[in-house]
N, C-alpha and C. Protein backbone atom coordinates (compact mmCIF):
# COMPACT_ATOMS: atom_id res chain seq x y z
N UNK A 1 0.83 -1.17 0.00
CA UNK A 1 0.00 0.00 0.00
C UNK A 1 0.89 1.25 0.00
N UNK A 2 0.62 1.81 -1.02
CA UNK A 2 1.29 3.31 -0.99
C UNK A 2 1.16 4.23 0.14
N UNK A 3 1.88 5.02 0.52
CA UNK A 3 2.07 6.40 1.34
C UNK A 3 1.09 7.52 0.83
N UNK A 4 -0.02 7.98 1.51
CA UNK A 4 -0.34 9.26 0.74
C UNK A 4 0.52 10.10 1.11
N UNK A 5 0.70 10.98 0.36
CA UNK A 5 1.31 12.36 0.09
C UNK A 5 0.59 13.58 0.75
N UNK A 6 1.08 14.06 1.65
CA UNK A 6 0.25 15.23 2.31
C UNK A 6 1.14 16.93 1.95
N UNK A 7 0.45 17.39 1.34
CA UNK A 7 0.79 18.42 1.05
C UNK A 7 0.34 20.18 1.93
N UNK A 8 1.07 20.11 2.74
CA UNK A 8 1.09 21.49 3.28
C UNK A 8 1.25 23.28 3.04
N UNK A 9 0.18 23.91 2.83
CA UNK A 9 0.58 25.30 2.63
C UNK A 9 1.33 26.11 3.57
N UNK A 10 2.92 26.85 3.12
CA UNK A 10 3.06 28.05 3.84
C UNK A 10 2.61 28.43 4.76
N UNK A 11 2.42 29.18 5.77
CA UNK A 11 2.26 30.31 6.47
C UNK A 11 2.76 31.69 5.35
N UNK A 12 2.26 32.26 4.82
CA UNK A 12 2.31 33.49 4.20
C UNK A 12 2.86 34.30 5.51
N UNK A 13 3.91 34.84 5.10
CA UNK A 13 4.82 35.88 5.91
C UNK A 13 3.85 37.12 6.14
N UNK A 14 3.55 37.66 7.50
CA UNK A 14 2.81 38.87 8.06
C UNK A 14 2.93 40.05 7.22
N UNK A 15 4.20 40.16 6.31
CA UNK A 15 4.34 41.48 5.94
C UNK A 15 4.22 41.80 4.85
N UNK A 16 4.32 40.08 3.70
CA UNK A 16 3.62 40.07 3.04
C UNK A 16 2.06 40.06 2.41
N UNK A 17 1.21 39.81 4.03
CA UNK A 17 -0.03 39.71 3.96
C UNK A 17 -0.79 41.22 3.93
N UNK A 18 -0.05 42.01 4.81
CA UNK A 18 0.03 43.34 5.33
C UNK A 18 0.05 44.30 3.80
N UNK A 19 1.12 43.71 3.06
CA UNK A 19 1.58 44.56 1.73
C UNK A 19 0.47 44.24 0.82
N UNK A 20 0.05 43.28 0.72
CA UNK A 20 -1.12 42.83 -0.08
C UNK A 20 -3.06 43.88 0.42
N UNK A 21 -2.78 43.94 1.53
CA UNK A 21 -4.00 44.97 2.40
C UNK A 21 -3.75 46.30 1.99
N UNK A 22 -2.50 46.85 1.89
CA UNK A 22 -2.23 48.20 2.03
C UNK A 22 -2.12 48.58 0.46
N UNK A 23 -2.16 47.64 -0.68
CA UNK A 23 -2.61 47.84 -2.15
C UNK A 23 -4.01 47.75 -2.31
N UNK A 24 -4.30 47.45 -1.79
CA UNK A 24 -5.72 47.21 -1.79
C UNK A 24 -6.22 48.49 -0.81
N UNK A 25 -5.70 48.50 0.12
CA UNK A 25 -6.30 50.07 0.23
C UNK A 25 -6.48 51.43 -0.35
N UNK A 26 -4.84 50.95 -1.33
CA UNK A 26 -4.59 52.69 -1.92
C UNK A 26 -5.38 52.32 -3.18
N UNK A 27 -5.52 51.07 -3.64
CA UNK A 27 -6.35 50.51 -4.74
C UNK A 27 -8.04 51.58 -4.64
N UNK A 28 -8.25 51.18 -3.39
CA UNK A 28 -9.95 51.92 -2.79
C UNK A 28 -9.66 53.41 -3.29
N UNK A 29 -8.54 53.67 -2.08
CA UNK A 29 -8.19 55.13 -2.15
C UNK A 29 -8.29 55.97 -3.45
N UNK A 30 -7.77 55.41 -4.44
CA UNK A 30 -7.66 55.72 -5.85
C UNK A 30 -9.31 55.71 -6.82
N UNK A 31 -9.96 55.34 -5.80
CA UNK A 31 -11.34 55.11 -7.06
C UNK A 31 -12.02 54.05 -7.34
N UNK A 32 -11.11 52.46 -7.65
CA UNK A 32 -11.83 51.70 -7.88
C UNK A 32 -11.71 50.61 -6.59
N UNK A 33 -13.27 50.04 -6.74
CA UNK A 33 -13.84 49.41 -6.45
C UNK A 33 -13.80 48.16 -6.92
N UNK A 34 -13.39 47.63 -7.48
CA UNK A 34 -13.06 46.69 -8.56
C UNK A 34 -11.23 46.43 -8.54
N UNK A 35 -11.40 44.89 -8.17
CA UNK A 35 -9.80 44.57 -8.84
C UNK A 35 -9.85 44.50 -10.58
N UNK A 36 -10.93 43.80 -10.72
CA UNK A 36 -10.91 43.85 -12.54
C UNK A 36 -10.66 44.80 -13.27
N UNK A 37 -11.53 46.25 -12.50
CA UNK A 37 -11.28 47.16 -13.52
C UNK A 37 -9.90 47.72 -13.53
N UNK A 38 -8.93 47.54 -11.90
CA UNK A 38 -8.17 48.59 -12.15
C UNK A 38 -6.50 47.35 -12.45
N UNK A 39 -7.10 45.90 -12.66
CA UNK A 39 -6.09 45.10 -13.31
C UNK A 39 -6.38 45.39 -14.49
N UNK A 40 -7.66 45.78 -15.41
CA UNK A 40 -7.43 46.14 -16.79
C UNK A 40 -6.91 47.34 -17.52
N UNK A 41 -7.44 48.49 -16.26
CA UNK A 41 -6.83 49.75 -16.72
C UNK A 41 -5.06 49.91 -16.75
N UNK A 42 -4.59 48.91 -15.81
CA UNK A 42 -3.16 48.50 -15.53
C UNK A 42 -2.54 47.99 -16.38
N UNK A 43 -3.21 46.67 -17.49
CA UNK A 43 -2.44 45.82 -17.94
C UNK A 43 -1.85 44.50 -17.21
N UNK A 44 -2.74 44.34 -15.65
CA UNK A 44 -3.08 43.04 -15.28
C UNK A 44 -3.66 41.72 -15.40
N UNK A 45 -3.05 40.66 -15.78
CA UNK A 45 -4.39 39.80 -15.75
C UNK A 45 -5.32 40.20 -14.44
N UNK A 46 -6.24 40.04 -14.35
CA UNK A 46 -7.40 39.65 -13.20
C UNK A 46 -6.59 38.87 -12.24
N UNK A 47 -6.31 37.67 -12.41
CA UNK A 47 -5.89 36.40 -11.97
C UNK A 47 -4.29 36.69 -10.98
N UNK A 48 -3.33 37.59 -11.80
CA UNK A 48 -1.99 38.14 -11.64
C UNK A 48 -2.12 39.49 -10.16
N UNK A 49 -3.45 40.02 -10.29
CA UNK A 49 -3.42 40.87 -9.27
C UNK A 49 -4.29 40.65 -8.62
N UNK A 50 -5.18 39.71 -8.16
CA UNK A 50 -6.04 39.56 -7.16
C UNK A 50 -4.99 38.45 -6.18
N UNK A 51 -3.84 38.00 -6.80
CA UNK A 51 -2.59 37.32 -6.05
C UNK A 51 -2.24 38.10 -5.57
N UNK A 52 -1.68 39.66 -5.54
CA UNK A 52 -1.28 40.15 -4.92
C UNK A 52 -1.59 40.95 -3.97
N UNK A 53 -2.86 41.26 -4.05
CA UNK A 53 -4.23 41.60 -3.39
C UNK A 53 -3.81 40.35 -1.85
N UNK A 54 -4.12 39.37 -2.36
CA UNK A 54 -3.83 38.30 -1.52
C UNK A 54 -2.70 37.99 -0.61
N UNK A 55 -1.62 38.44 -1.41
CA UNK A 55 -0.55 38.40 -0.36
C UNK A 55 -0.09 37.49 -1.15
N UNK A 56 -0.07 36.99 -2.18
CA UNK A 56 0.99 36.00 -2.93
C UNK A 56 2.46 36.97 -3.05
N UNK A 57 3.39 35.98 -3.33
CA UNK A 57 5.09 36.77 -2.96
C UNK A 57 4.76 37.25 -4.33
N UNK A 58 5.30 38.35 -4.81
CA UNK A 58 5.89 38.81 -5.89
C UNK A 58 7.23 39.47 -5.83
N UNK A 59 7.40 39.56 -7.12
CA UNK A 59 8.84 40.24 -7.45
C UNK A 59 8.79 41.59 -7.75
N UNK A 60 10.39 42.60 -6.97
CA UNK A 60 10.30 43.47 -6.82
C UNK A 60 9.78 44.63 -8.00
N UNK A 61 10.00 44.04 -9.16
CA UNK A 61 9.76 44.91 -10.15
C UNK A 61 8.37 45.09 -10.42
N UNK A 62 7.61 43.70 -9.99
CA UNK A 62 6.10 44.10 -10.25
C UNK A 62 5.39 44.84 -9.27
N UNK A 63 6.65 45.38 -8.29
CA UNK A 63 5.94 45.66 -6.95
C UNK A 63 6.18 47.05 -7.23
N UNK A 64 7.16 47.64 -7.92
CA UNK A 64 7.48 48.98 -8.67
C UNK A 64 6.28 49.23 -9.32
N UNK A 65 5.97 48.46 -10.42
CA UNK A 65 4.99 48.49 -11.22
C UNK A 65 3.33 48.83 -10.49
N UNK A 66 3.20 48.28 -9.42
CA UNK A 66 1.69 48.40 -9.20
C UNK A 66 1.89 49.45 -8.42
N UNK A 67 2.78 49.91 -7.80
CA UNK A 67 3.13 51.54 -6.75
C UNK A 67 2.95 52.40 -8.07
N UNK A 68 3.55 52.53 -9.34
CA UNK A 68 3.18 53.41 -9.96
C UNK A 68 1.81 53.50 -10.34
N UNK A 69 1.30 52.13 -10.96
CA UNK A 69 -0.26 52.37 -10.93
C UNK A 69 -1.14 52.85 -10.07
N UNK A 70 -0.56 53.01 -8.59
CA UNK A 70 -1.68 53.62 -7.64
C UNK A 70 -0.90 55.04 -7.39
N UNK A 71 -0.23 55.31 -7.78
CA UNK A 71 0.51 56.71 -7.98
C UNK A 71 0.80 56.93 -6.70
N UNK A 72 1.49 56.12 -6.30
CA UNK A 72 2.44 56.51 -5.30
C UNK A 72 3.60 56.01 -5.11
N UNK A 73 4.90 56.95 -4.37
CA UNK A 73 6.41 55.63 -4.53
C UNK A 73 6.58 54.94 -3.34
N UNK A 74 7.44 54.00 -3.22
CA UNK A 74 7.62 53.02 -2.89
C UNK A 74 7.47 53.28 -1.02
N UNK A 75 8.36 54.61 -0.61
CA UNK A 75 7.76 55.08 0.43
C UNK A 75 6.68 55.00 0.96
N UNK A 76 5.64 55.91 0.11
CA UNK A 76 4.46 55.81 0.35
C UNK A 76 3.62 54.70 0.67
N UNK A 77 3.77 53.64 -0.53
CA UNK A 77 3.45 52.42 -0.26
C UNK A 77 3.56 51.84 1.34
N UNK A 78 4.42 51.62 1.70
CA UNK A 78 5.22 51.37 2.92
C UNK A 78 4.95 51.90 3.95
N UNK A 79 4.40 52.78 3.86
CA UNK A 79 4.42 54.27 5.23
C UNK A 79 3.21 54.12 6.33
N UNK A 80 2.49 53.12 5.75
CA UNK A 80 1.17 52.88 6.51
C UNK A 80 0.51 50.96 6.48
N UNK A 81 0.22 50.36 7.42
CA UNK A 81 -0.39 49.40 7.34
C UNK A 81 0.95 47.97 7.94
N UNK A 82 1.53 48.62 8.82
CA UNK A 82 2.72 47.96 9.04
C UNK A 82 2.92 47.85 10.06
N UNK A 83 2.17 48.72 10.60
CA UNK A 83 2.32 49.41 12.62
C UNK A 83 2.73 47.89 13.60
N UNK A 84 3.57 48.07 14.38
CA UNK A 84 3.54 47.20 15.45
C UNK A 84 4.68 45.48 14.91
N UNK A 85 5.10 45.56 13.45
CA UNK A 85 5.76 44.10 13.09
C UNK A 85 6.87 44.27 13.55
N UNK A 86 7.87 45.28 14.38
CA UNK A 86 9.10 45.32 14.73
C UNK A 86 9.09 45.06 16.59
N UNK A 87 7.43 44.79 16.82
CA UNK A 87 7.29 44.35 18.11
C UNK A 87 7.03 43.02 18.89
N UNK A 88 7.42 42.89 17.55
CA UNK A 88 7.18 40.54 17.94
C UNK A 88 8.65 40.37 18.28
C-alpha cells in the first residue's frame, strides 16, 4: 500500500499579507472598487493581481509596477499598514 502524500501550505509571511492589504487600500483610495477594472486599466491579468491583493510573494519589479499604478512611490506604499511588526 502506498504512502499518501500530504501536502502542506506556507504560512504566508505577516508582511507580506500586510503589503497585499495596504494595495488594496490605496487601490480603494484611488477610485476603484473593482480589482478587474483597475487590473485592466493597468495591464493586469485579473488572476496576476487579485494574487497580490492576496498576499501571494511577488517580485520586486512588479511591486514597482503596481506603486506606480496607484501613484504613489515606494515610500508611500510602505508608510502605513505595518504598525507594530518590529514588536514581535
Amino acid at each position: 500500500m502506498k504512502k499518501k502524500l500530504t501536502v502542506t501550505k506556507k504560512q504566508k509571511p505577516t508582511e507580506v499579507l500586510l503589503l497585499g492589504k495596504r494595495i488594496k487600500q490605496l487601490r480603494q483610495n484611488k477610485g476603484y472598487s473593482s480589482q478587474e477594472t483597475f487590473a485592466y486599466d493597468n495591464d493586469y491579468t485579473l488572476s496576476y493581481y487579485s494574487r497580490i491583493e492576496r498576499g501571494e510573494d511577488i517580485r520586486f519589479t512588479s511591486l514597482v509596477k503596481v506603486s506606480k499604478a496607484l501613484g504613489v512611490d515606494l515610500e508611500m506604499l510602505f508608510s502605513e499598514g505595518f504598525e507594530g511588526l518590529n514588536d514581535k
